[in-house]
PDB file of N, CA and C in Angstrom:
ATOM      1  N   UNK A   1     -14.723  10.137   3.921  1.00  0.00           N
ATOM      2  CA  UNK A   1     -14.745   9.772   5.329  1.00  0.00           C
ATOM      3  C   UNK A   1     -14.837   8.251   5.498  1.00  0.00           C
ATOM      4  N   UNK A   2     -15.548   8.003   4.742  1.00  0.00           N
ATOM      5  CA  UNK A   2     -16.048   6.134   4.843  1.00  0.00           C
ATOM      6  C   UNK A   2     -14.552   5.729   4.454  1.00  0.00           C
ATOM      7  N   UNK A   3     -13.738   5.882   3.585  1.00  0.00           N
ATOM      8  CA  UNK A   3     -12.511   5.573   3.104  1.00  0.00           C
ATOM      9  C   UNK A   3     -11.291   5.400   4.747  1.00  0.00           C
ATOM     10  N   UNK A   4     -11.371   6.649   5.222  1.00  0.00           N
ATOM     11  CA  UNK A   4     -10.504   6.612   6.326  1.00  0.00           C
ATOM     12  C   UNK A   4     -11.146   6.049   7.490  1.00  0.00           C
ATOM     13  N   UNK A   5     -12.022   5.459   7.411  1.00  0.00           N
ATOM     14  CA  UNK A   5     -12.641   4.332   8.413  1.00  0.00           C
ATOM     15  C   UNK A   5     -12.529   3.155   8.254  1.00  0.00           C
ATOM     16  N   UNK A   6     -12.240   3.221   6.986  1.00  0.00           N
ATOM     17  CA  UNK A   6     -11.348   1.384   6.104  1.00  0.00           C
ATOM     18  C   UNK A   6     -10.161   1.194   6.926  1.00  0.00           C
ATOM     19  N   UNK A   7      -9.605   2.256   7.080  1.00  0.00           N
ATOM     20  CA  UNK A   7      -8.115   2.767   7.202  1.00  0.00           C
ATOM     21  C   UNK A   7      -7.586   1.310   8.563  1.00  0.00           C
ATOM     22  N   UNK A   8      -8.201   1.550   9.219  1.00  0.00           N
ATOM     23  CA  UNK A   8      -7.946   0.741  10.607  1.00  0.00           C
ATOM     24  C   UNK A   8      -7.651  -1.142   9.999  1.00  0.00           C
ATOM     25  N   UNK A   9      -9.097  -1.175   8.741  1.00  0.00           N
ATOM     26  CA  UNK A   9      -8.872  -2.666   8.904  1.00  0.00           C
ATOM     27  C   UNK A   9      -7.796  -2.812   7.541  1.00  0.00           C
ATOM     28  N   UNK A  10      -7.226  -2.109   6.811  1.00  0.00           N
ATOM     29  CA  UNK A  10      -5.827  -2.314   6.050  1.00  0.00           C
ATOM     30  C   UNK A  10      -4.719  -2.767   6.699  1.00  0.00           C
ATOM     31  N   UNK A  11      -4.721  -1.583   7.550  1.00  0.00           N
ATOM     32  CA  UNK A  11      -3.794  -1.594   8.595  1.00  0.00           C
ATOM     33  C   UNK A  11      -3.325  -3.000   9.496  1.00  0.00           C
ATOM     34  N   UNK A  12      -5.061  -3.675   9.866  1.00  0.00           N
ATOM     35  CA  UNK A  12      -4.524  -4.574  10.232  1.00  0.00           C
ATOM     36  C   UNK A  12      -4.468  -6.101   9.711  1.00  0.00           C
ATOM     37  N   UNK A  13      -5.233  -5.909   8.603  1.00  0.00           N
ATOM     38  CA  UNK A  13      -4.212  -6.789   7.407  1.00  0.00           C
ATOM     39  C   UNK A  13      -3.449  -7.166   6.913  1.00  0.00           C
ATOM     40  N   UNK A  14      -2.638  -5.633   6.570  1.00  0.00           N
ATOM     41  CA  UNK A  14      -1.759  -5.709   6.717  1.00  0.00           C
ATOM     42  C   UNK A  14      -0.469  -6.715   7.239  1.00  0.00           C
ATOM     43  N   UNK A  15      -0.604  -5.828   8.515  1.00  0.00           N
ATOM     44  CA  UNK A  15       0.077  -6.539   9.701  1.00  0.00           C
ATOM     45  C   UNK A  15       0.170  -8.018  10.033  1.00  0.00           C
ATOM     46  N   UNK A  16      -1.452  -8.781   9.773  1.00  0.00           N
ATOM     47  CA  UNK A  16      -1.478  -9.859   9.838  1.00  0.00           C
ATOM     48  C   UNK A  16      -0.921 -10.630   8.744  1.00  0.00           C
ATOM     49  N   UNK A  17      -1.227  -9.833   7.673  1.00  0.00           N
ATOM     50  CA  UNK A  17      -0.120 -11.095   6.040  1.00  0.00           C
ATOM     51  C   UNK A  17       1.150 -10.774   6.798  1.00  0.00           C
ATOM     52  N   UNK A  18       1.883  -9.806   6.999  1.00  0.00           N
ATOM     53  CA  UNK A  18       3.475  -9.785   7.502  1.00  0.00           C
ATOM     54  C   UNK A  18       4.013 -10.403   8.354  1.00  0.00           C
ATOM     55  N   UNK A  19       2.728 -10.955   9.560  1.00  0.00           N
ATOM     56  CA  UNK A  19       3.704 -11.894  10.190  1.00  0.00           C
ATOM     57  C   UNK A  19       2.889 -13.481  10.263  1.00  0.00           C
ATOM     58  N   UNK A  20       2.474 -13.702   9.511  1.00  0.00           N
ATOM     59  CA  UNK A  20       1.678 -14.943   9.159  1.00  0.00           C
ATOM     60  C   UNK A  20       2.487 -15.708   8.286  1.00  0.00           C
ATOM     61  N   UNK A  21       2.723 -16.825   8.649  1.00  0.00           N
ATOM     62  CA  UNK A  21       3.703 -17.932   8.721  1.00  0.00           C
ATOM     63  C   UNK A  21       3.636 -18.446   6.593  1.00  0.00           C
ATOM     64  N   UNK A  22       2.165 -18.097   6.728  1.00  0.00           N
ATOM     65  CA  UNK A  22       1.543 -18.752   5.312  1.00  0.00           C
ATOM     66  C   UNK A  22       1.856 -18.134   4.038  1.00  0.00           C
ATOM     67  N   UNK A  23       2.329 -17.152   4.266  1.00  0.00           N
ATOM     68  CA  UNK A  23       2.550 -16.060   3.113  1.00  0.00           C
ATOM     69  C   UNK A  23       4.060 -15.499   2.865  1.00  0.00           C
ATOM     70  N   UNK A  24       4.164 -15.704   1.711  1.00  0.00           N
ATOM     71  CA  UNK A  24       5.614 -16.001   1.191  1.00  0.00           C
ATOM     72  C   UNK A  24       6.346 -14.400   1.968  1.00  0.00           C
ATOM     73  N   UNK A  25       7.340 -15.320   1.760  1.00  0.00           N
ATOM     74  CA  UNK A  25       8.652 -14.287   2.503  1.00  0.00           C
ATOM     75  C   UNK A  25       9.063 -13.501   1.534  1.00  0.00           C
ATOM     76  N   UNK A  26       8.723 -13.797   0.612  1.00  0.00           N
ATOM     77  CA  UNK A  26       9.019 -12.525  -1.274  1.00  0.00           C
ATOM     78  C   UNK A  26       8.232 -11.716  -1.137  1.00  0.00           C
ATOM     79  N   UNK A  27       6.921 -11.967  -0.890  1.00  0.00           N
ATOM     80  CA  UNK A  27       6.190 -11.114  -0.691  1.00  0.00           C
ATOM     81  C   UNK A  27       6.347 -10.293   0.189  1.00  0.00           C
ATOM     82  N   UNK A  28       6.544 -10.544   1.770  1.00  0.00           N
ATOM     83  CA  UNK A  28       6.359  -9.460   2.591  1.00  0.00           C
ATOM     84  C   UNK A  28       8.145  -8.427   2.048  1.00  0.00           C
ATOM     85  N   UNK A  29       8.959  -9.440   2.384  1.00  0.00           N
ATOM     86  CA  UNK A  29      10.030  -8.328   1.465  1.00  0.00           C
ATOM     87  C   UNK A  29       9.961  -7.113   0.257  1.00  0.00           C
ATOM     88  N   UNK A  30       9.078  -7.660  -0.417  1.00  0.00           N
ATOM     89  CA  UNK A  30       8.898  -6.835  -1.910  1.00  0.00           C
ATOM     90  C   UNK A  30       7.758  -5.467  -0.715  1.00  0.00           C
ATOM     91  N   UNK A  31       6.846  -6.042  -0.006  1.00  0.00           N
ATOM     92  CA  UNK A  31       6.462  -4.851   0.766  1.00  0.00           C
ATOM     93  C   UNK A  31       7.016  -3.724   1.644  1.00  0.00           C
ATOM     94  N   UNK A  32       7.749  -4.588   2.166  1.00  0.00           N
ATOM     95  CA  UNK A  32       9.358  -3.916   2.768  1.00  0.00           C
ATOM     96  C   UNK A  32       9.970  -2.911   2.131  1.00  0.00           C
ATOM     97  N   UNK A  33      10.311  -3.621   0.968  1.00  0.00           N
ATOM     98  CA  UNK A  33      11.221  -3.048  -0.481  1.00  0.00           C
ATOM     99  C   UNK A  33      10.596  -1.646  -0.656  1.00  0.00           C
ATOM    100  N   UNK A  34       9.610  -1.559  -0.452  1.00  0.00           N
ATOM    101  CA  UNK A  34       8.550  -0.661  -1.406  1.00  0.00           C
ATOM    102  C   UNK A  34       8.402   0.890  -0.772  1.00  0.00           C
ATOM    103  N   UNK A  35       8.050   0.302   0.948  1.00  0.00           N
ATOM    104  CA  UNK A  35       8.045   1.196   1.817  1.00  0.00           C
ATOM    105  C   UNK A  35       9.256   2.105   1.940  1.00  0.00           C
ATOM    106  N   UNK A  36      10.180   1.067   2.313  1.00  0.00           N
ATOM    107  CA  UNK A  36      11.816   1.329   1.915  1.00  0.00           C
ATOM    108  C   UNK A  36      12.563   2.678   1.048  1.00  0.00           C
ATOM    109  N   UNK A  37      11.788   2.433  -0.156  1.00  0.00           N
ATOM    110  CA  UNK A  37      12.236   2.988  -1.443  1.00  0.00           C
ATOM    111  C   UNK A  37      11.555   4.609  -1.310  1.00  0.00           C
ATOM    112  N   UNK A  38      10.112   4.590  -0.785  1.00  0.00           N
ATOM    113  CA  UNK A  38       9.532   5.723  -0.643  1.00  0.00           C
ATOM    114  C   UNK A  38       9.982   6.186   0.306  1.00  0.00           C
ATOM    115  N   UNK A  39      10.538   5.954   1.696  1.00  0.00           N
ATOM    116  CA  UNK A  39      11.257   6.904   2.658  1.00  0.00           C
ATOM    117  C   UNK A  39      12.769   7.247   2.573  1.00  0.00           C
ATOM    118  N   UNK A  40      13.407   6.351   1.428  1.00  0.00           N
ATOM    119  CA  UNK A  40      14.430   6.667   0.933  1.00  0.00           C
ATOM    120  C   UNK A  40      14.846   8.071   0.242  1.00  0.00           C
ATOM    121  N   UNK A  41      16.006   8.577   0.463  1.00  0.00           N
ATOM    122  CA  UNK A  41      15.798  10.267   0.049  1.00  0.00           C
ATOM    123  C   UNK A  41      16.110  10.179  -1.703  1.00  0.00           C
ATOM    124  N   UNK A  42      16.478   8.905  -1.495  1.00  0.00           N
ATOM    125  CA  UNK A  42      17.390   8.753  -3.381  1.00  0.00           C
ATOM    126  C   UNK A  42      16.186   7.975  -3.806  1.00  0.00           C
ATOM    127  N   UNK A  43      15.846   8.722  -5.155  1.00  0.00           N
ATOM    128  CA  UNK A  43      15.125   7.623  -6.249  1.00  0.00           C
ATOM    129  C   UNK A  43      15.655   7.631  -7.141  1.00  0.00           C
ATOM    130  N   UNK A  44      15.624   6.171  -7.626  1.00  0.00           N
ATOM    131  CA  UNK A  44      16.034   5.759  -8.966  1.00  0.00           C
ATOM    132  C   UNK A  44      14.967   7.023 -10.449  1.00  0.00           C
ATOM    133  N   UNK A  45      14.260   7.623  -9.890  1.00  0.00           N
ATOM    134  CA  UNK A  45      13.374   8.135 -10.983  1.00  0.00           C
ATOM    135  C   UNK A  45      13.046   9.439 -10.227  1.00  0.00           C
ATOM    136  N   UNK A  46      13.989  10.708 -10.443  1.00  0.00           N
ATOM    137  CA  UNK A  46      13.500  11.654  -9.226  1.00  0.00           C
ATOM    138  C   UNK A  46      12.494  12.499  -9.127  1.00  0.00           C
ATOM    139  N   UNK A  47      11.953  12.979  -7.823  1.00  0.00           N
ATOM    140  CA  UNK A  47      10.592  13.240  -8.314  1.00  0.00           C
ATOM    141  C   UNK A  47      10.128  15.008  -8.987  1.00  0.00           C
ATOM    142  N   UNK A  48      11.493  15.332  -9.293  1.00  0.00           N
ATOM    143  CA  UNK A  48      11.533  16.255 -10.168  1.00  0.00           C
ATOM    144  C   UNK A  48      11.226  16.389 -11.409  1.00  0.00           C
ATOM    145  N   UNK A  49      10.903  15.114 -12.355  1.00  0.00           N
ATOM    146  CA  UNK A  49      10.727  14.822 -13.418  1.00  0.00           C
ATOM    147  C   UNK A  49       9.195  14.481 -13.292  1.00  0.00           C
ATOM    148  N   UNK A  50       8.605  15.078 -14.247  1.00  0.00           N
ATOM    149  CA  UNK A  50       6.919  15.263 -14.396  1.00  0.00           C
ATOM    150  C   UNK A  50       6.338  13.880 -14.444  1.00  0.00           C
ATOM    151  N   UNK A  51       5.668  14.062 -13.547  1.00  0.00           N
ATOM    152  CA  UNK A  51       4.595  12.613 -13.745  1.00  0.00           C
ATOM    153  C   UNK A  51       5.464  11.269 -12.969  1.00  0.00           C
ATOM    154  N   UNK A  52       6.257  10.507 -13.887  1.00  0.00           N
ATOM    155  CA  UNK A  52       6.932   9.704 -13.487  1.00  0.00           C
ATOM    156  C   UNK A  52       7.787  10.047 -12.454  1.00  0.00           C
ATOM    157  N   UNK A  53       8.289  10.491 -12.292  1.00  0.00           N
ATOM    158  CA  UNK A  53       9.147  10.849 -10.574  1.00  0.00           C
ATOM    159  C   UNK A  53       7.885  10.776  -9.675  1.00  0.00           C
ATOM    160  N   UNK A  54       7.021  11.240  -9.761  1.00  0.00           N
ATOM    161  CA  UNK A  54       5.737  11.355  -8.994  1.00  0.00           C
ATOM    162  C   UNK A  54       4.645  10.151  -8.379  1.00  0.00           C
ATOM    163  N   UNK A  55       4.957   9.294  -9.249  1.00  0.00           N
ATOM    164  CA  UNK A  55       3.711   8.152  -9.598  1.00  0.00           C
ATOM    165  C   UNK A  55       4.679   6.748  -8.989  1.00  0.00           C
ATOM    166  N   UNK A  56       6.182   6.877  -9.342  1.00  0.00           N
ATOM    167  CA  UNK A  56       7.104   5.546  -9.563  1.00  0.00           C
ATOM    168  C   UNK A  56       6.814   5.285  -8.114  1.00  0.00           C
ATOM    169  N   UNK A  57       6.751   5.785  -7.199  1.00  0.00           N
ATOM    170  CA  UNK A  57       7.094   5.435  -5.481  1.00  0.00           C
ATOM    171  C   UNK A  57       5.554   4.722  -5.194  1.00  0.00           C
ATOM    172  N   UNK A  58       4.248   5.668  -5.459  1.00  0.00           N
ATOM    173  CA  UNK A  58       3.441   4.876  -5.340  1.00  0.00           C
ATOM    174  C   UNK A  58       3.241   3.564  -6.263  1.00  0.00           C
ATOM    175  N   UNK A  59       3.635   3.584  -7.555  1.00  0.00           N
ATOM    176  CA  UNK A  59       2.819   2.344  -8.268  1.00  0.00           C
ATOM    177  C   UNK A  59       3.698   1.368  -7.390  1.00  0.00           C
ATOM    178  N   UNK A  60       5.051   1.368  -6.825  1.00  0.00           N
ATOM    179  CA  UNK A  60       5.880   0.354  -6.686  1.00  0.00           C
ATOM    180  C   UNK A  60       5.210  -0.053  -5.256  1.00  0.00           C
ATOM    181  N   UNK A  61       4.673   0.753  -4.723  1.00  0.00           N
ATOM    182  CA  UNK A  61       4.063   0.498  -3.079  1.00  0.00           C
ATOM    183  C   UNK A  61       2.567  -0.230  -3.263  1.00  0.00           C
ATOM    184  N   UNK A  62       1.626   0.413  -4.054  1.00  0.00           N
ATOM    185  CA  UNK A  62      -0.020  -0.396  -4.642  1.00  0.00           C
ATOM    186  C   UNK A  62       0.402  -1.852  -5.354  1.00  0.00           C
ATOM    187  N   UNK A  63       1.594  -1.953  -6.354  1.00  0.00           N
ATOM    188  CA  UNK A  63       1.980  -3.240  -6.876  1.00  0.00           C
ATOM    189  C   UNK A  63       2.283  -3.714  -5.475  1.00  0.00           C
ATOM    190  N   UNK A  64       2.821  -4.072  -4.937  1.00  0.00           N
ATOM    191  CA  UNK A  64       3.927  -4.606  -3.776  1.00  0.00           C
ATOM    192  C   UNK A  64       2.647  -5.336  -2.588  1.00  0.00           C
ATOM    193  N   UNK A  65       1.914  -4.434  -2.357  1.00  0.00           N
ATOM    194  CA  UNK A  65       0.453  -4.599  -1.704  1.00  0.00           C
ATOM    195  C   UNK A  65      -0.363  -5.289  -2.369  1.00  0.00           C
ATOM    196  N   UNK A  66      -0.584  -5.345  -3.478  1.00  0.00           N
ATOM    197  CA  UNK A  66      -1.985  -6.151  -4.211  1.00  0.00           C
ATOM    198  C   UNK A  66      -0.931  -7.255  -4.382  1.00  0.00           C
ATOM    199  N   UNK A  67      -0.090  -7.439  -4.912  1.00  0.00           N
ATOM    200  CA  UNK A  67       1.059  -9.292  -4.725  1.00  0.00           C
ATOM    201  C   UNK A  67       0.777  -9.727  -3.370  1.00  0.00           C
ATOM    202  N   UNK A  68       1.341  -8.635  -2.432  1.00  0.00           N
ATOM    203  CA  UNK A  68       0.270  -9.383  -1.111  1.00  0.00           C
ATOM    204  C   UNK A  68      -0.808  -9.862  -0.862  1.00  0.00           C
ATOM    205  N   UNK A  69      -1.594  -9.292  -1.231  1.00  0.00           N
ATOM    206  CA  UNK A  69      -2.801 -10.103  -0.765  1.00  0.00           C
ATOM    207  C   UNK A  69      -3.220 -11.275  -1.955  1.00  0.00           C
ATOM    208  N   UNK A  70      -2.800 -10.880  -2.812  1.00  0.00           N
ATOM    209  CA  UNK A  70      -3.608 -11.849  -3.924  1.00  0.00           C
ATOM    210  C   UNK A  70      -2.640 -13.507  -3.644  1.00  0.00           C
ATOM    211  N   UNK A  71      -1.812 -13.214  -3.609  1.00  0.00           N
ATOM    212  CA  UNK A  71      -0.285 -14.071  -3.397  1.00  0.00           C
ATOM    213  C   UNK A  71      -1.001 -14.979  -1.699  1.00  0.00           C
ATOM    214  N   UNK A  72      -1.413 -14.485  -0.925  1.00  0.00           N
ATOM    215  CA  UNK A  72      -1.662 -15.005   0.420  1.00  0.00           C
ATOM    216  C   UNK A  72      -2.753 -15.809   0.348  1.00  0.00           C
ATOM    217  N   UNK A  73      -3.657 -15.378  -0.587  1.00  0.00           N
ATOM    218  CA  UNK A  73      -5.090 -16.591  -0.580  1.00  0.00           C
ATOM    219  C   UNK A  73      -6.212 -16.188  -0.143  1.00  0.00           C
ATOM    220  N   UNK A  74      -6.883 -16.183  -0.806  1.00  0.00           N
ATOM    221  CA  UNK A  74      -8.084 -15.601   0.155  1.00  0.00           C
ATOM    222  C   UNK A  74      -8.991 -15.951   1.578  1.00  0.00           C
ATOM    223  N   UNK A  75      -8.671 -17.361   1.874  1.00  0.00           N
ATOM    224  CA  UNK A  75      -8.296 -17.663   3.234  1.00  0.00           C
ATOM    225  C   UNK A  75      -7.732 -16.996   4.429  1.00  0.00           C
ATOM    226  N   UNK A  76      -6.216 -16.714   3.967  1.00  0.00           N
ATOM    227  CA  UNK A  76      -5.643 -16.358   4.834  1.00  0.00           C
ATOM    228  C   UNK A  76      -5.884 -14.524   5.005  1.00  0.00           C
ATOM    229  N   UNK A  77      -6.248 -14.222   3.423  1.00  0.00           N
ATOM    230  CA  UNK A  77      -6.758 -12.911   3.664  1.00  0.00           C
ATOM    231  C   UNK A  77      -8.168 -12.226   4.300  1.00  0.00           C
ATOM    232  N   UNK A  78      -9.106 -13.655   4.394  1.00  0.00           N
ATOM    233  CA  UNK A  78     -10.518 -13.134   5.068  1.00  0.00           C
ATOM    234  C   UNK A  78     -10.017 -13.438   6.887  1.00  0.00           C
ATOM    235  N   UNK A  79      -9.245 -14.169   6.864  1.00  0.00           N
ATOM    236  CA  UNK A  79      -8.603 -14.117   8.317  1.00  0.00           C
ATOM    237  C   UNK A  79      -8.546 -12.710   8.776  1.00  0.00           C
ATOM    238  N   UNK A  80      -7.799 -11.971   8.032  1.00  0.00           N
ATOM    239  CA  UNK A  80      -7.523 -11.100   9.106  1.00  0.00           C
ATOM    240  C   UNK A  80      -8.198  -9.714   8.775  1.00  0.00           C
ATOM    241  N   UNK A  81      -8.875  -9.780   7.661  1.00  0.00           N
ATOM    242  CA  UNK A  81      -9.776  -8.784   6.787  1.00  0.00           C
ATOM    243  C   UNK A  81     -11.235  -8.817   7.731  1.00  0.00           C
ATOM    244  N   UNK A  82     -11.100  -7.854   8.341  1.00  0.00           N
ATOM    245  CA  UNK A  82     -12.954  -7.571   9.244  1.00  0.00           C
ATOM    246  C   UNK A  82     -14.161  -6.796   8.760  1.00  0.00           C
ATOM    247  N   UNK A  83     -13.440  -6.439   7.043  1.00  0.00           N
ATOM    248  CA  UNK A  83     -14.721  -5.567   6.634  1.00  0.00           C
ATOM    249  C   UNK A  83     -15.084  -5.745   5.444  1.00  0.00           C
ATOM    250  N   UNK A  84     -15.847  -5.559   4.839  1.00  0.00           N
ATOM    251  CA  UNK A  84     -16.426  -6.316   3.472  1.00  0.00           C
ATOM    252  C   UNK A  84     -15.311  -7.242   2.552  1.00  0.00           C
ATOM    253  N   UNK A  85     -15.635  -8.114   2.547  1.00  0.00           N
ATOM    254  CA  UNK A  85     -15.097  -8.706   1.067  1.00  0.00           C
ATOM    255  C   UNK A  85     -14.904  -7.453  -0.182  1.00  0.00           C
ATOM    256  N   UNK A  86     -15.762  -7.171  -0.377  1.00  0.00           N
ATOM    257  CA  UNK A  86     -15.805  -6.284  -1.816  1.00  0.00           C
ATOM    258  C   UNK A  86     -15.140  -4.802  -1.738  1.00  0.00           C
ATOM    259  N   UNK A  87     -14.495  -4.461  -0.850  1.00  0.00           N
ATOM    260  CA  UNK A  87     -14.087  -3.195  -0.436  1.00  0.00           C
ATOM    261  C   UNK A  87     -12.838  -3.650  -0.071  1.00  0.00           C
ATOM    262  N   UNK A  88     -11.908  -4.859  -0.815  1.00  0.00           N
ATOM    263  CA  UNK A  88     -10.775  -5.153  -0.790  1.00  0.00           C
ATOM    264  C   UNK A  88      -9.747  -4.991  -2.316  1.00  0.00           C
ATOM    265  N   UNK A  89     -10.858  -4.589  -3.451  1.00  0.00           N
ATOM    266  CA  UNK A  89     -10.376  -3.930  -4.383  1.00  0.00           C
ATOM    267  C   UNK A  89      -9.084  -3.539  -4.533  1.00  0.00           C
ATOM    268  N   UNK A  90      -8.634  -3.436  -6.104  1.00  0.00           N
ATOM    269  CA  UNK A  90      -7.391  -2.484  -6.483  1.00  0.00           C
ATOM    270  C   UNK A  90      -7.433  -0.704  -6.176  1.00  0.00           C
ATOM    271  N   UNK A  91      -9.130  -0.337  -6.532  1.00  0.00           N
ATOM    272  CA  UNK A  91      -8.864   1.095  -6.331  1.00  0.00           C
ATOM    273  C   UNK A  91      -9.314   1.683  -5.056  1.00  0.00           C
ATOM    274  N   UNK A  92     -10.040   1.005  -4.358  1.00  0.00           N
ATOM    275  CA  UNK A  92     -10.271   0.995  -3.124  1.00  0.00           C
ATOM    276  C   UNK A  92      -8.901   0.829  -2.225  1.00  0.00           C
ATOM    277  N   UNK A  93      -7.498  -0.026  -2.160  1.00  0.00           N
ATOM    278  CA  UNK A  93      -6.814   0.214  -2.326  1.00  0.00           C
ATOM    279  C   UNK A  93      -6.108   1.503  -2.404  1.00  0.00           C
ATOM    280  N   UNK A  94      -5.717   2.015  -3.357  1.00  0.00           N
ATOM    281  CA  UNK A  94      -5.681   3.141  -3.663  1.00  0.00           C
ATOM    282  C   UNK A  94      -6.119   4.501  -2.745  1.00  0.00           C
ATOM    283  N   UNK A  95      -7.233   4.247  -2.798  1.00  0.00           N
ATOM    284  CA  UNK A  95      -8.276   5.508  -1.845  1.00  0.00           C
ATOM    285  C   UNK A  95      -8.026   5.394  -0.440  1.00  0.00           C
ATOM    286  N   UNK A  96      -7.930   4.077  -0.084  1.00  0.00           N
ATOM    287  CA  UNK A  96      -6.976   4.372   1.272  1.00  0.00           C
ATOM    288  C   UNK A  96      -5.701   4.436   1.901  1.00  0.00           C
ATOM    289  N   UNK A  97      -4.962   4.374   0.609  1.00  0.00           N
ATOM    290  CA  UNK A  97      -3.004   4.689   0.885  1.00  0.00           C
ATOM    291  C   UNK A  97      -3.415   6.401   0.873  1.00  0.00           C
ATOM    292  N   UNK A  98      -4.393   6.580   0.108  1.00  0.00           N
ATOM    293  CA  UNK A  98      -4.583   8.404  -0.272  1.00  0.00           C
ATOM    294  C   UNK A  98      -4.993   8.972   1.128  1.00  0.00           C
ATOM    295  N   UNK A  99      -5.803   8.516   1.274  1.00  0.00           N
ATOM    296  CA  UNK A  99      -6.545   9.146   3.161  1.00  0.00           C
ATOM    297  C   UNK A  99      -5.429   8.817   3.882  1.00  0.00           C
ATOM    298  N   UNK A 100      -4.447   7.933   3.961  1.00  0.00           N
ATOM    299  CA  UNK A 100      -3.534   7.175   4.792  1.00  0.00           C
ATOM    300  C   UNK A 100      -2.512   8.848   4.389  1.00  0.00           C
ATOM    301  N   UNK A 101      -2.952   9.037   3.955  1.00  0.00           N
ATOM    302  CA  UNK A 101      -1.388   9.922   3.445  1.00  0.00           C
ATOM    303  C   UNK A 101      -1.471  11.708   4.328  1.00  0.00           C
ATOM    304  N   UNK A 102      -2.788  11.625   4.803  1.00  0.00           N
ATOM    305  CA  UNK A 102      -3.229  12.677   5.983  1.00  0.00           C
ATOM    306  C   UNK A 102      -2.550  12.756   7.128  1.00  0.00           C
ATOM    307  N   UNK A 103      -2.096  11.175   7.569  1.00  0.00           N
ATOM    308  CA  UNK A 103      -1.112  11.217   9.068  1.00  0.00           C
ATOM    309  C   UNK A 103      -0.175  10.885   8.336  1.00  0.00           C
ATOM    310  N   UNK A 104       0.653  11.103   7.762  1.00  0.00           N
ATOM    311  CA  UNK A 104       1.873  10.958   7.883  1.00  0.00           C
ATOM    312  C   UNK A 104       3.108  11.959   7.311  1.00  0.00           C
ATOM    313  N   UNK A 105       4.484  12.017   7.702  1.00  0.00           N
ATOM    314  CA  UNK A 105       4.842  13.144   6.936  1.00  0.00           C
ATOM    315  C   UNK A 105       4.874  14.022   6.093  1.00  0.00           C
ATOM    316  N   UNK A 106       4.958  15.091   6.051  1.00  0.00           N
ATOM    317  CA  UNK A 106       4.735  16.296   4.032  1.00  0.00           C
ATOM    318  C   UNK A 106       5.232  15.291   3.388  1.00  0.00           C
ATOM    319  N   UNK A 107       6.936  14.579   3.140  1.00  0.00           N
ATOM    320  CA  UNK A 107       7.640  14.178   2.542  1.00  0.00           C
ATOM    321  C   UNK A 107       7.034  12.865   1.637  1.00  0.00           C
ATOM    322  N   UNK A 108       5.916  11.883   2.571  1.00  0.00           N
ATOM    323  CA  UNK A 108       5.441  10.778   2.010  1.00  0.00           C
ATOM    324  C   UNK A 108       3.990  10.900   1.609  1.00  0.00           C
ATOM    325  N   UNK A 109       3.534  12.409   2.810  1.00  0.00           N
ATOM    326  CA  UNK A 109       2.107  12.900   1.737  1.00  0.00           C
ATOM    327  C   UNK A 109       2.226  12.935   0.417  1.00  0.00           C
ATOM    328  N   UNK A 110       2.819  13.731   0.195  1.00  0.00           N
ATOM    329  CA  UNK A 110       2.683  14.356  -1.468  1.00  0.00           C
ATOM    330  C   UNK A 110       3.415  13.190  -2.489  1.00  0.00           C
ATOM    331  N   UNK A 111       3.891  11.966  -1.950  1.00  0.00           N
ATOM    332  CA  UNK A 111       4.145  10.810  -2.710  1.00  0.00           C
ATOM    333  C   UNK A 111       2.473  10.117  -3.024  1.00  0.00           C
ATOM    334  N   UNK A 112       2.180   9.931  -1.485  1.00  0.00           N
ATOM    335  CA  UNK A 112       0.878   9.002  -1.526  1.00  0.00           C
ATOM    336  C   UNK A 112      -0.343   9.803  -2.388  1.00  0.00           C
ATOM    337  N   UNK A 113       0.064  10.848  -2.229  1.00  0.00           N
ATOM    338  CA  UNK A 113      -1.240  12.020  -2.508  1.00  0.00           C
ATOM    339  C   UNK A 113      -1.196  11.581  -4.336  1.00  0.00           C
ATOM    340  N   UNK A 114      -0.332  10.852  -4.765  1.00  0.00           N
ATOM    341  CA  UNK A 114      -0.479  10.934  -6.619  1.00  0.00           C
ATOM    342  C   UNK A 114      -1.129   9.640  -7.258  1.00  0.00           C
ATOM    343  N   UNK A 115      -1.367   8.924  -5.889  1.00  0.00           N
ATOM    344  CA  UNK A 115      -2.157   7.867  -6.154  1.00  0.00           C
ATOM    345  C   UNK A 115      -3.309   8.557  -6.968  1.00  0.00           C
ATOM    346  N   UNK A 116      -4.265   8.794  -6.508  1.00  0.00           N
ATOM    347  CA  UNK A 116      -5.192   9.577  -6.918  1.00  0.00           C
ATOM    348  C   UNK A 116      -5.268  10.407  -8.411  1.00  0.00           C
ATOM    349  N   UNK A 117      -4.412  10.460  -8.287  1.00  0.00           N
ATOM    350  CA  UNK A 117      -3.984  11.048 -10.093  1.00  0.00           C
ATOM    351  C   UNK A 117      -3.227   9.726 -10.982  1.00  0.00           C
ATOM    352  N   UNK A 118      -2.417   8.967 -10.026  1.00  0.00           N
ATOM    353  CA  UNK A 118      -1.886   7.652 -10.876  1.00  0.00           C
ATOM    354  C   UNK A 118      -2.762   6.933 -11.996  1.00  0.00           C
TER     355      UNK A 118
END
């Protein structure tokens, strides 16, 4: 529960590295890229194949996200970050693309849902 109460200030972290002037344009693209690739019906790695078909959509979406923030500075990331410093983690991370994966389609649930096993 505490996890999907994070949920709000990712979200708007998010949002704020993407349109913040300070933070490379590779970066928010490669985030783009990422999202992109997981609502895409074609994978390069399909998710019929055990494990890896399963895992490739998220690791490429958790990589793509942690280049974000680490890449932006921690400046520009306590800007728009309203809740602990220390609950900005890699697997913390993680635990909330997983709760994140409750609202949103079957199709990108059961992508996000392998975080957790990744």
């Amino acid at each position: 529960m505490d996890t999907i109460r994070q949920l709000p200030n990712y979200v708007r972290l998010l949002f704020g590295l993407l349109r913040d002037r300070r933070v490379a344009t590779v970066d928010k693209l490669l985030v783009g890229a990422a999202i992109a690739y997981i609502i895409a019906p074609v994978d390069l790695i399909p998710d019929w194949i055990p494990f890896l078909g399963e895992v490739d959509d998220v690791f490429l979406l958790v990589t793509a996200l942690q280049r974000l923030i680490a890449n932006a500075g921690r400046p520009v990331v306590m800007q728009y970050w309203i809740g602990d410093p220390a609950e900005l983690g890699a697997m913390n991370l993680r635990n909330v693309l997983t709760a994140a994966a409750f609202f949103l389609p079957r199709r990108l649930r059961r992508r996000l849902r392998t975080i957790g096993r990744a």
